[in-house]
Protein backbone atom coordinates (compact mmCIF):
# COMPACT_ATOMS: atom_id res chain seq x y z
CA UNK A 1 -21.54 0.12 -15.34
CA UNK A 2 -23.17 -3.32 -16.58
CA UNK A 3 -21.64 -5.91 -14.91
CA UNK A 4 -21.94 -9.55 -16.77
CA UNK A 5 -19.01 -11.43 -15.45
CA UNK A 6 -18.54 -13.55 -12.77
CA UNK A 7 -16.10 -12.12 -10.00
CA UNK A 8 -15.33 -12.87 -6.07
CA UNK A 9 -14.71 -10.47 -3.20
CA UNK A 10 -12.87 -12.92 -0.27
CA UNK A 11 -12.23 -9.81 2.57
CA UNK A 12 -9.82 -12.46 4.77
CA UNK A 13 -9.01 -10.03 7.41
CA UNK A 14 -10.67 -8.85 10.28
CA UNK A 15 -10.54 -4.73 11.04
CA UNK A 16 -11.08 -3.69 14.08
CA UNK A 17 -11.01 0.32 13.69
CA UNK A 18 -10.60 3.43 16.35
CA UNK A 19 -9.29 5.96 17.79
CA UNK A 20 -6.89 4.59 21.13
CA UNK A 21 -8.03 0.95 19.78
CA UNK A 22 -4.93 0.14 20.01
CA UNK A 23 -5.16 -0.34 23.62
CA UNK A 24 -7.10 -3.74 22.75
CA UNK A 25 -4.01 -5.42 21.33
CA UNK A 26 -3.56 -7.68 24.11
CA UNK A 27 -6.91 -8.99 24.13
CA UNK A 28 -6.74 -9.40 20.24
CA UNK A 29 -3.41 -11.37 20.98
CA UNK A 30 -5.11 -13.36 23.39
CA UNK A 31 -8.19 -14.21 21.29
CA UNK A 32 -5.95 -15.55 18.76
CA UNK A 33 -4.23 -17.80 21.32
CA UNK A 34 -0.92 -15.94 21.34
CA UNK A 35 1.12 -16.22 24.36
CA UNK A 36 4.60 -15.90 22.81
CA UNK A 37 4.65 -12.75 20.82
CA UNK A 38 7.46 -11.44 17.90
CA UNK A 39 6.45 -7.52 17.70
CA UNK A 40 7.95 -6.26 14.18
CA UNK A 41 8.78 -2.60 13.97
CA UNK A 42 10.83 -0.24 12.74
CA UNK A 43 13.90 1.89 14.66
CA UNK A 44 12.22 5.53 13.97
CA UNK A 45 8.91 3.57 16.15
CA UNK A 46 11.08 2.77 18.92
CA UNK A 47 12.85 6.45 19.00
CA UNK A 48 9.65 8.34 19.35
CA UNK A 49 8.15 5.65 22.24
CA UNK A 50 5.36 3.94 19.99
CA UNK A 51 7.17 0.63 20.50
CA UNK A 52 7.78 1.10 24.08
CA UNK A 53 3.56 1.91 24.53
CA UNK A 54 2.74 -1.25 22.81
CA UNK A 55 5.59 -3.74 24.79
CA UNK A 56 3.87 -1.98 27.64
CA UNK A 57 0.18 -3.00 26.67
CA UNK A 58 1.50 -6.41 25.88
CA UNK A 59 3.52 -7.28 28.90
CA UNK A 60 0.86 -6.06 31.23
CA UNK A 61 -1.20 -8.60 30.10
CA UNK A 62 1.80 -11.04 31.28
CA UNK A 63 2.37 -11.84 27.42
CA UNK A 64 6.03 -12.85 26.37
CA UNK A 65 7.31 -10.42 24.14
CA UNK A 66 10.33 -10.20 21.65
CA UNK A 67 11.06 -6.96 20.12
CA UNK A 68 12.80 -7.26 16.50
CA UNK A 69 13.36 -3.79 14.50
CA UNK A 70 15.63 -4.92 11.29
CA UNK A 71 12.73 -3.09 9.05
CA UNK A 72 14.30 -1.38 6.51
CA UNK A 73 12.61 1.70 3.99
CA UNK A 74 11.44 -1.08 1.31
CA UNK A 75 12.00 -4.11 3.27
CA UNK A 76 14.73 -6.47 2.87
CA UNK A 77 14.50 -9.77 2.13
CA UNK A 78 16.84 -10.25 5.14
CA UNK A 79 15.32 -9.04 7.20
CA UNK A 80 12.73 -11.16 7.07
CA UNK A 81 14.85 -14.40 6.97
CA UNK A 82 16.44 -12.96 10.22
CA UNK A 83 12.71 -12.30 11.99
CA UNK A 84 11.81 -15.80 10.95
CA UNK A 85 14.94 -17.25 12.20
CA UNK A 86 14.50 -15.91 15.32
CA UNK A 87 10.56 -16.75 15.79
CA UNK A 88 11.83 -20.65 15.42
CA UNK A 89 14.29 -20.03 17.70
CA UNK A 90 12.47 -18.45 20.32
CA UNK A 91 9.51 -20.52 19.62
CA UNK A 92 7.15 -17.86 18.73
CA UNK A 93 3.27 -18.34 18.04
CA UNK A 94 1.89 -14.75 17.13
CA UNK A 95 3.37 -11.75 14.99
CA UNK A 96 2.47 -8.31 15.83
CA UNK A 97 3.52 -5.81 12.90
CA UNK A 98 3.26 -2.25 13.83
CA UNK A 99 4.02 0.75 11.33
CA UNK A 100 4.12 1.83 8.12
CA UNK A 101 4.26 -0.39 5.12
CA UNK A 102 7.15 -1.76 5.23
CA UNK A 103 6.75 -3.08 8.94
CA UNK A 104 3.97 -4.82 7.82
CA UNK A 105 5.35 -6.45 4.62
CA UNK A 106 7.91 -7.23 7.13
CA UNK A 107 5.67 -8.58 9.54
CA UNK A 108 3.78 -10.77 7.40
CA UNK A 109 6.84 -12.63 5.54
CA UNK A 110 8.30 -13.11 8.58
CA UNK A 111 5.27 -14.91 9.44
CA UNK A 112 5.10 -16.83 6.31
CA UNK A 113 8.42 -17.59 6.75
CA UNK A 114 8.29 -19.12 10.36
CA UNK A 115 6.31 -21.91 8.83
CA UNK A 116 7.79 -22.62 5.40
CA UNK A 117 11.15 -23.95 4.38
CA UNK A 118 13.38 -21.75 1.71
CA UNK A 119 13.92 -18.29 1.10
CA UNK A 120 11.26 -15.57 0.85
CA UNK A 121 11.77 -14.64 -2.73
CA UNK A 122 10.90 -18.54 -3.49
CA UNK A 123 7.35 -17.49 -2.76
CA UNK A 124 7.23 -14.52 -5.35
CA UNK A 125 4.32 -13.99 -7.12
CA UNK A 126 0.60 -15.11 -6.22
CA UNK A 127 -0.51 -18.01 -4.62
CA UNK A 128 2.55 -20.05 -4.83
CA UNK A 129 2.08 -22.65 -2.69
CA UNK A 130 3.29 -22.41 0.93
CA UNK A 131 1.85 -22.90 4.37
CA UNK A 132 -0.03 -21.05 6.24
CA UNK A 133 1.98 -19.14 8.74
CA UNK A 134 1.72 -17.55 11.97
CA UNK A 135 -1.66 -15.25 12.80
CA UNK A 136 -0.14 -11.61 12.32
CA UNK A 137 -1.74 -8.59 13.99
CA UNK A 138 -1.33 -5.31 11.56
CA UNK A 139 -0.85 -2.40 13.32
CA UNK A 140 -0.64 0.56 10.42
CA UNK A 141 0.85 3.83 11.66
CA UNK A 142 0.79 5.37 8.32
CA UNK A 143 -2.17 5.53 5.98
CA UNK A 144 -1.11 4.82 2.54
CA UNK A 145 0.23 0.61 1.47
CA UNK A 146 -3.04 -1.09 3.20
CA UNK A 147 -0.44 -3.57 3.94
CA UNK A 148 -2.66 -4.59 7.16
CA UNK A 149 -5.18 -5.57 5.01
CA UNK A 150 -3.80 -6.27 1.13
CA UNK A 151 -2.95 -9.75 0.04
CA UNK A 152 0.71 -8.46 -0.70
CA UNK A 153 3.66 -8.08 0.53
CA UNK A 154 6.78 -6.37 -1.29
CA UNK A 155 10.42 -7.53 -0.35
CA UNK A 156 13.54 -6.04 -1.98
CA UNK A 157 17.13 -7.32 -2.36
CA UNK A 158 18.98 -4.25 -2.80
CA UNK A 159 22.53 -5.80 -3.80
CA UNK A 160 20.67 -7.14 -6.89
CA UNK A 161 18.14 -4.26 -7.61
CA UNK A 162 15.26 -6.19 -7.48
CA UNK A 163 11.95 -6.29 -5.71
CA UNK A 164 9.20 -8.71 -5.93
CA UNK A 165 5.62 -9.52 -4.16
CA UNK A 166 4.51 -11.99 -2.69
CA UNK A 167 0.46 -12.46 -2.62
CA UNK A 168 -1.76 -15.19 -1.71
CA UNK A 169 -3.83 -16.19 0.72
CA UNK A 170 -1.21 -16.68 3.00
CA UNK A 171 -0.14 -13.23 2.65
CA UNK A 172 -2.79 -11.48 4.73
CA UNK A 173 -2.64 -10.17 8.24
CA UNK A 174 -5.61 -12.02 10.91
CA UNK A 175 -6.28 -8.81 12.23
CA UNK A 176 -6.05 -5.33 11.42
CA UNK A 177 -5.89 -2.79 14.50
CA UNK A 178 -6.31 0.62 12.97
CA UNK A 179 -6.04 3.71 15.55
CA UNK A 180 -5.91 6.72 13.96
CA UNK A 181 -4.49 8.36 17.37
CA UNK A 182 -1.01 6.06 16.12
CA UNK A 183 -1.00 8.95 12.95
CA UNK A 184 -0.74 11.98 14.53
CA UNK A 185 2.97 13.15 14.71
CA UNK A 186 3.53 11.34 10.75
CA UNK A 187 5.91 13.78 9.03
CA UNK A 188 4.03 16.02 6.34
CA UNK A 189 6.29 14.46 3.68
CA UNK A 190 5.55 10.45 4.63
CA UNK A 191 1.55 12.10 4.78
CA UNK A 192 1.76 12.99 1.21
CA UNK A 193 3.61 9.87 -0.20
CA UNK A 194 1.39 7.10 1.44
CA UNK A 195 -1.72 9.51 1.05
CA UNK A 196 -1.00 9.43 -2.94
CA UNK A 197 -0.23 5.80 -3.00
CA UNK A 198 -3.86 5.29 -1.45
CA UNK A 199 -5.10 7.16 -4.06
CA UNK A 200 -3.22 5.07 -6.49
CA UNK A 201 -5.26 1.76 -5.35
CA UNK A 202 -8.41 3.34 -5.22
CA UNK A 203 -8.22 5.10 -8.30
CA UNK A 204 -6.49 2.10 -10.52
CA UNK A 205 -8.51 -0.66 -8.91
CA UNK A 206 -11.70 2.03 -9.91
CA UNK A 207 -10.82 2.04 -13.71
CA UNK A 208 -9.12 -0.72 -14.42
CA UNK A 209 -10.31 -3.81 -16.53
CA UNK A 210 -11.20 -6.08 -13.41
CA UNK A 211 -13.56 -3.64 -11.75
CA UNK A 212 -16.16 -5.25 -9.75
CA UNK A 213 -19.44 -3.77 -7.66
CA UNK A 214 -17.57 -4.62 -4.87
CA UNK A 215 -14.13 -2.88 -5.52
CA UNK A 216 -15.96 -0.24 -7.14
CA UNK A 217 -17.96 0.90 -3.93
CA UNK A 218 -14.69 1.03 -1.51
CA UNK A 219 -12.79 3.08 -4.29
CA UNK A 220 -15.10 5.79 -4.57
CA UNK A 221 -15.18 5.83 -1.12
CA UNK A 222 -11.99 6.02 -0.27
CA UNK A 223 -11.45 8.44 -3.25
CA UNK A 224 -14.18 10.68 -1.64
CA UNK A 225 -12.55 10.69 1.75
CA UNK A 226 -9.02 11.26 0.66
CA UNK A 227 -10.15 14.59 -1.59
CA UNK A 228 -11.44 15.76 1.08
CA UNK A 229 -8.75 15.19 4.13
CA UNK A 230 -5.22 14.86 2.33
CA UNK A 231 -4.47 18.30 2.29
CA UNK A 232 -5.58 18.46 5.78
CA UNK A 233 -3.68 15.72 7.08
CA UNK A 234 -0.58 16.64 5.29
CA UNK A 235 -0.98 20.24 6.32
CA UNK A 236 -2.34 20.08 10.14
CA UNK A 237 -1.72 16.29 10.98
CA UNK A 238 -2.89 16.88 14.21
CA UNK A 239 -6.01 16.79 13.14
CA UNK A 240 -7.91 13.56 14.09
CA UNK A 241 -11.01 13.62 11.82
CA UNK A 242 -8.18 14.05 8.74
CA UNK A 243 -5.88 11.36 10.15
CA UNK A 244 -9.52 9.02 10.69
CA UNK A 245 -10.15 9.96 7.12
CA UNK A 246 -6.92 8.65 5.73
CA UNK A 247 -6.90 5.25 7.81
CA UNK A 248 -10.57 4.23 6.25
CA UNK A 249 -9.45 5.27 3.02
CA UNK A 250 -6.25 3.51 2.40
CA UNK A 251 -7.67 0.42 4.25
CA UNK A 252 -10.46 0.32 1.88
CA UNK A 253 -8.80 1.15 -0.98
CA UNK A 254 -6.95 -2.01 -0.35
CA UNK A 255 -9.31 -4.00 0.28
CA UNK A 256 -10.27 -2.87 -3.55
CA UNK A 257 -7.53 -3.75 -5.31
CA UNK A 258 -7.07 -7.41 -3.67
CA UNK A 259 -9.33 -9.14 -6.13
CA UNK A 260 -8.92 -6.18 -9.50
CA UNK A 261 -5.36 -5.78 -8.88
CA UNK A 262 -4.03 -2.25 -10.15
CA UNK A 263 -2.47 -0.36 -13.28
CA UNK A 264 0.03 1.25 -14.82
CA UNK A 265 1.80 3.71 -11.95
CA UNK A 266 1.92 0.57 -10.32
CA UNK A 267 3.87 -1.32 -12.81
CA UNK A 268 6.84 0.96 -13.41
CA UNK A 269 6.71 1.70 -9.63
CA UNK A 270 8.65 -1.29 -8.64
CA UNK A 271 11.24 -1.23 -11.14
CA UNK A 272 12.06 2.55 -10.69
CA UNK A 273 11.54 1.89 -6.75
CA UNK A 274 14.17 -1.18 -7.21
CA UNK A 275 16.58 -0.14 -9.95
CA UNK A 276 16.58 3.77 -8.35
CA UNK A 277 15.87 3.45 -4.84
CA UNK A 278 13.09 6.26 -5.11
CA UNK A 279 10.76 5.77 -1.78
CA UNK A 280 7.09 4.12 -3.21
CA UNK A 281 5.37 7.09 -2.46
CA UNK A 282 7.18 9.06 -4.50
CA UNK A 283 7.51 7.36 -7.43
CA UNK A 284 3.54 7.04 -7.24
CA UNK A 285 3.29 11.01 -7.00
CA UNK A 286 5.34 11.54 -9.70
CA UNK A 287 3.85 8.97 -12.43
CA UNK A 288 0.07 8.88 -11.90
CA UNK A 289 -0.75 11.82 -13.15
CA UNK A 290 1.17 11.10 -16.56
CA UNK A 291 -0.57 7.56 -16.57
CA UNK A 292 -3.85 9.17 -15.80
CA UNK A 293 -3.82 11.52 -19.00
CA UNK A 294 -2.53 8.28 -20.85
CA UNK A 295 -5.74 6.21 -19.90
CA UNK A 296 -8.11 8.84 -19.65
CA UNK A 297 -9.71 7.79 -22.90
CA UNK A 298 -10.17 4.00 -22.39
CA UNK A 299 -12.60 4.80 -19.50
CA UNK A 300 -14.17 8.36 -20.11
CA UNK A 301 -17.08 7.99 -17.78
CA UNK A 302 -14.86 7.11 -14.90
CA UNK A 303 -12.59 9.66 -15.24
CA UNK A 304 -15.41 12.05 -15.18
CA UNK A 305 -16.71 10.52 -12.32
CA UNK A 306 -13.33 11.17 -10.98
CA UNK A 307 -13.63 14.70 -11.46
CA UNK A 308 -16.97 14.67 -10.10
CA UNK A 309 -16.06 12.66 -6.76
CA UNK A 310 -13.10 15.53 -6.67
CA UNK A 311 -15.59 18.13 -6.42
CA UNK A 312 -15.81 19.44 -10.00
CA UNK A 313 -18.65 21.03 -11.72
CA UNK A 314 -19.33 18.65 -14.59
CA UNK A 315 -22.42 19.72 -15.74
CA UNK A 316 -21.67 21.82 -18.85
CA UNK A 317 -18.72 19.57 -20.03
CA UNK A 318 -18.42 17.27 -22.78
CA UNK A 319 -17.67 13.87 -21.39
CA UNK A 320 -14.31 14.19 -22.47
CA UNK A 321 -13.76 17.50 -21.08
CA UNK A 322 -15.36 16.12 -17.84
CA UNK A 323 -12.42 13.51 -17.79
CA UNK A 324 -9.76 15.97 -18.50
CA UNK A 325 -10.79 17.60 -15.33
CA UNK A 326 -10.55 14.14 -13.05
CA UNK A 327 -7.14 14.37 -14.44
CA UNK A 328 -6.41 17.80 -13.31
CA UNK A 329 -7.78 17.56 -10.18
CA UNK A 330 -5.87 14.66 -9.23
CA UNK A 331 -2.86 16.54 -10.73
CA UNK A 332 -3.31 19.32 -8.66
CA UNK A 333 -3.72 17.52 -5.26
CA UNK A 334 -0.52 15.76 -5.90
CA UNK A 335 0.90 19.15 -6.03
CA UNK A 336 -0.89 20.90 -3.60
CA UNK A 337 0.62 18.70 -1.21
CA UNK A 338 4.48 18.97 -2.35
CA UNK A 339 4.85 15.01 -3.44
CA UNK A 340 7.69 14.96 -5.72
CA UNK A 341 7.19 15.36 -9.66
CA UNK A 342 10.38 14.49 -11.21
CA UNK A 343 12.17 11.16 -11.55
CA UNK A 344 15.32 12.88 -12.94
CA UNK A 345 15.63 14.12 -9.29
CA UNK A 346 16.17 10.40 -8.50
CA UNK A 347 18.88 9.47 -11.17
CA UNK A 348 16.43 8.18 -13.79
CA UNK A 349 17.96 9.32 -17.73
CA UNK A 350 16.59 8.34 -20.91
CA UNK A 351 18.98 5.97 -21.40
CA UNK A 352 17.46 4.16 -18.47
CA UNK A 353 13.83 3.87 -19.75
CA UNK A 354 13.72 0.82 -22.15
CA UNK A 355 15.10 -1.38 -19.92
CA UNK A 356 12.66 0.07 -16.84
CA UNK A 357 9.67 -0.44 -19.59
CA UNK A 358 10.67 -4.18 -20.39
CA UNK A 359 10.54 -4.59 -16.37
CA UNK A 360 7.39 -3.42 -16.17
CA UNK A 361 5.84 -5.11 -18.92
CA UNK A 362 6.04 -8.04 -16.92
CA UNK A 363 4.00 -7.16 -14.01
CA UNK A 364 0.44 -8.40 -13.60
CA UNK A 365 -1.24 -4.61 -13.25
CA UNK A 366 -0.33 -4.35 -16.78
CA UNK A 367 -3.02 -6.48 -17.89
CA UNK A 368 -5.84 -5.38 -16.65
CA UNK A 369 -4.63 -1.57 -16.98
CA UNK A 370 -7.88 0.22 -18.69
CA UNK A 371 -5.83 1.02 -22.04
CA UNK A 372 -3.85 -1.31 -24.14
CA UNK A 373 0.08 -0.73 -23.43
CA UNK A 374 3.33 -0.98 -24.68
CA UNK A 375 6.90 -1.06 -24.13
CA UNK A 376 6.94 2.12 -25.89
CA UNK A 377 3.99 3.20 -24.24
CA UNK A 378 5.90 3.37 -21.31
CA UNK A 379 8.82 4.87 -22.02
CA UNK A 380 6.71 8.36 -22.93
CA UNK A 381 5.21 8.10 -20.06
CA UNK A 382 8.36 7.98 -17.94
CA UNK A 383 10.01 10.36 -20.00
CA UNK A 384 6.90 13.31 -19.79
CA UNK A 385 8.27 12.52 -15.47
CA UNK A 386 11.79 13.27 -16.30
């Protein structure tokens, strides 16, 4: 590609990456000048011992530590008001956030929050103006949001049906501590959803209309790595070079998307996440290949680079042809790995799509999605994933 306009790559977060690096926390605590730590997790963490290992590392290194586990699947908004409460209360000065995505969305609002007056969805959208708030350590345990390193964080208040972000500056973790060893017993299903929603960033940030050298080096490689350890991980998640695989990836393909932002499965994906509670995974697995097919043509030679980084034999096609088969090829990992491929399974009729269209029309991905859209763009593509 010929690149002729100016763009900016601001990485704000440090990664520190390994396997058993999480028994470094402490020191990375310490080096931030925490004493008084809030550790945000989840209740499935503390069941299977992960958040009983990590109090451990903490406390042996005569750090004060607060466990708070009000994490919900697609984090609630209070939740967060409830973690921040309590970090003023208990006069916290550090915020570890260990697990999957929504731990860490948790983890960093809560920060925010600790230091700014309000309520978290007063902050929606990016770089509304707020204070910095505490340093947050990211401790990912799935491989799939990029949450310890992405500029956003996604809070939903399920009474109401709605979900927003909230991105900025102030939105990104200090550190992120990424141990593959902390992915091993991940359920095959949670594998596939947060392995496709890597994907997602990599491959939207890759074709969409703010693609930058930068970007554009981390997707491919995190496309490349996720091709070829996805079905591995989901399959035999016990294997470490896989589970390594899947960390870089979805760390890098965040990183990507920071400054390009993303596309199309993105945009209906919070509407249909809010409106029909389907898990962000999911809803990922089931529209990106539809939205693929639908942009394939604004970006041909990416697409057939696609196909290419996917392992396929492009030589003999047509560049079109060559596209077609990035499609394919993501369509067939998605269903290699059993992700879900139906919406209808969630509730979603036709009678819901209009008003799930005019939601996602207003999301930011839909500008610089590679192919001019509209409303009625994307009801056919949420009908062809009824």
């Amino acid at each position: 590609m010929n690149y002729y306009r100016n763009f900016s790559f601001d990485l704000q977060t440090r990664i520190e990456f390994g396997v058993e690096i999480v028994e470094s926390l402490a020191e990375q605590v310490i080096g931030l000048d925490g004493k008084q730590v809030l550790l945000v997790s989840d209740p499935g963490l503390v069941a299977v011992g992960v958040v009983g290992r990590v109090t451990e590392i903490l406390t042996a290194a005569n750090l004060d530590v607060i466990v708070f586990t009000e994490v919900e699947p697609e984090p609630e908004a209070r939740g967060v008001m409830a973690g921040a409460q309590l970090c003023k209360d208990e006069d916290r000065d550090l915020v570890v956030g260990l697990g999957g995505g929504s731990a860490l969305d948790t983890a960093k609002t809560i920060a925010l929050m600790a230091k700014n007056e309000g309520h978290i969805r007063d902050y929606a959208g990016l770089n509304v103006p707020s204070e910095p708030g505490l340093p947050v350590i990211a401790v990912p345990t799935t491989a799939g949001t990029g949450s310890e390193c992405a500029v956003w964080s996604v809070i939903s208040e399920k009474s109401v049906n709605i979900k927003y972000g909230i991105g900025g500056r102030n939105m990104t973790a200090t550190v992120a501590l990424c141990d593959p060893s902390l992915l091993l017993s991940l359920p095959a299903r949670l594998t596939a959803g947060t392995g496709v929603d890597a994907l997602a960033h990599a491959l939207e940030s890759y074709v969409n209309k703010a693609t930058q050298p930068i970007s554009e080096a981390l997707s491919e490689k995190a496309m490349e790595l996720i091709a070829r350890s996805l079905r591995t991980a989901v399959y035999n998640g016990a294997e470490i070079q896989a589970r390594s695989d899947m960390l870089i990836a979805s760390t890098m393909a965040a990183c990507a998307f920071a400054p390009t932002r993303l596309g199309l499965a993105h945009a209906m994906a919070m509407p249909l996440g809010a409106k029909a509670k389907i898990p962000h995974g999911d809803v990922i697995s089931i529209l990106l290949p539809e939205v693929m097919r639908f942009n394939m043509v604004a970006n041909l030679d990416k697409f057939a680079r696609i196909a290419q980084i996917f392992g396929a034999d492009t030589r003999s096609l047509s560049r079109r042809e060559a596209a077609s088969a990035g499609v394919e090829a993501v369509a067939q990992l998605v269903s290699d790995i059993g992700a879900p491929n139906s919406l209808s399974a969630y509730g979603v009729a036709e009678t819901d799509l209009e008003e799930l269209a005019a939601e996602s029309m207003e999301s930011g991905n839909i500008v610089v999605n590679p192919r001019a859209v509209t409303a009625s763009d994307l009801v056919e593509i949420m009908r062809r994933c009824l």
